[in-house]
Protein backbone atom coordinates (compact mmCIF):
# COMPACT_ATOMS: atom_id res chain seq x y z
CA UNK A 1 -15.68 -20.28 -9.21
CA UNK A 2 -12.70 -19.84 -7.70
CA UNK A 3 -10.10 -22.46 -7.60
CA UNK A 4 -8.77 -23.51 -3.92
CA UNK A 5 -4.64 -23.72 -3.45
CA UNK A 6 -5.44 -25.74 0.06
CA UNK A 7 -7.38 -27.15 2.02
CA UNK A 8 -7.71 -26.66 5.74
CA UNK A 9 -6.73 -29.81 8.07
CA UNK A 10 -6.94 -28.28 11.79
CA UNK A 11 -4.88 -25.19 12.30
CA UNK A 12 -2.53 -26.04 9.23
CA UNK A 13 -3.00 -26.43 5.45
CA UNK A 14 -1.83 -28.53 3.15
CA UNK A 15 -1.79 -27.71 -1.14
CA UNK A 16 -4.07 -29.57 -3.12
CA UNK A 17 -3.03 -27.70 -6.44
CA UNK A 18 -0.14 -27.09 -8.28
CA UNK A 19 0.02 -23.66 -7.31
CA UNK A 20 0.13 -24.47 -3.64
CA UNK A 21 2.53 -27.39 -4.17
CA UNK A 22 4.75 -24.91 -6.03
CA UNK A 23 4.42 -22.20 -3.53
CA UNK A 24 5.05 -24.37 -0.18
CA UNK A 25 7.98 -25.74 -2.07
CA UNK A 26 9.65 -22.54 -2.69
CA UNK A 27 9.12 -21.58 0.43
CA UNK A 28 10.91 -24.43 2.21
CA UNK A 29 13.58 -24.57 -0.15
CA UNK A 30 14.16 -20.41 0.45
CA UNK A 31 13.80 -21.43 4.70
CA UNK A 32 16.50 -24.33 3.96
CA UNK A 33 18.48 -22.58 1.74
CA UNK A 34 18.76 -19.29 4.43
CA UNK A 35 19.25 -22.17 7.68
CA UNK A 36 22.07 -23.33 5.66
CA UNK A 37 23.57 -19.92 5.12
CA UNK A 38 23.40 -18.30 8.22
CA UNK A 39 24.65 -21.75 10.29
CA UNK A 40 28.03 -21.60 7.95
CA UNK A 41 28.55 -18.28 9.81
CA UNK A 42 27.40 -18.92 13.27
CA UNK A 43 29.30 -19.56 16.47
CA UNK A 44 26.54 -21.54 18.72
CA UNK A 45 23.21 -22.55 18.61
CA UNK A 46 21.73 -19.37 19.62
CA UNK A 47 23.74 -17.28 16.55
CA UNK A 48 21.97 -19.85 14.02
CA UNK A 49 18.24 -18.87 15.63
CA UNK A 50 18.91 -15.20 16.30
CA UNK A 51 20.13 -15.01 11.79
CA UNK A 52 17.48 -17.26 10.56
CA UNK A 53 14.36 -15.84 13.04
CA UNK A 54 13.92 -12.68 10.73
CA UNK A 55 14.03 -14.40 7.75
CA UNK A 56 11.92 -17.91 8.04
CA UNK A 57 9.51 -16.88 10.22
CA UNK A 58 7.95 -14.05 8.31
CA UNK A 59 8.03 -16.67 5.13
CA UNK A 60 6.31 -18.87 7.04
CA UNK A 61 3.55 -15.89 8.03
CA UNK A 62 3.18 -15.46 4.23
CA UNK A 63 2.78 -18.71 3.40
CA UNK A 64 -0.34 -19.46 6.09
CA UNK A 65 -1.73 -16.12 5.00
CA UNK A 66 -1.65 -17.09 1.08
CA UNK A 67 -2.88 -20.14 2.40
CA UNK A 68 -5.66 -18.95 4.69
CA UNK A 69 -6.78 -16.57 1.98
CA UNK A 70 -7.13 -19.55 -1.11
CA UNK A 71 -8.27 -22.54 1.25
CA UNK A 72 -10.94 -24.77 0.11
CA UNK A 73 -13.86 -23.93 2.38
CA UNK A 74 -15.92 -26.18 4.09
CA UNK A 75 -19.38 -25.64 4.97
CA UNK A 76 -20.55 -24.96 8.32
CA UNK A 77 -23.95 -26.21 9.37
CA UNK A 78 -25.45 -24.26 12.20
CA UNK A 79 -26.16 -25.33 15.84
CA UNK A 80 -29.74 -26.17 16.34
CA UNK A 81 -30.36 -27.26 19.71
C-alpha cells in the first residue's frame, strides 16, 4: 500500500507525513528565501512581483502537483437517487 504525503482539505492540501512536512517546508523556505532576494534589488512594488513571479509560482505548481499525485484518497460513494 502506498503511503499518502497529504491529505486533501477542499482545493488545498496539507502534509500528514514527514515527507510532505519536509517538502512544503523547503518549498516555503526556497519562496522566502527568493522574495527576500529579489526585494533587496527592487525599485517598487511591481519590480518585487515581476522577479519573484517566475520563480515562486512554478514552486508552488510543483508542490500541488506532488501533492495532488500522493494525497490520501477518500472514497466516493455514488449518487443513488
Amino acid at each position: 500500500m502506498k503511503k499518502s504525503w497529504f491529505r486533501e482539505w477542499g482545493w488545498i492540501y496539507y502534509p500528514i507525513s514527514w515527507q510532505g512536512f519536509v517538502l512544503t517546508t523547503l518549498v516555503l523556505a526556497f519562496c522566502v528565501q527568493t522574495f527576500i532576494a529579489i526585494d533587496q534589488h527592487s525599485h517598487s512594488v511591481s519590480d518585487t512581483l515581476y522577479g519573484v513571479f517566475p520563480y515562486i509560482v512554478p514552486s508552488i505548481l510543483i508542490l500541488l502537483w506532488v501533492a495532488s499525485k500522493t494525497t490520501h484518497k477518500s472514497p466516493t460513494t455514488p449518487y443513488d437517487p
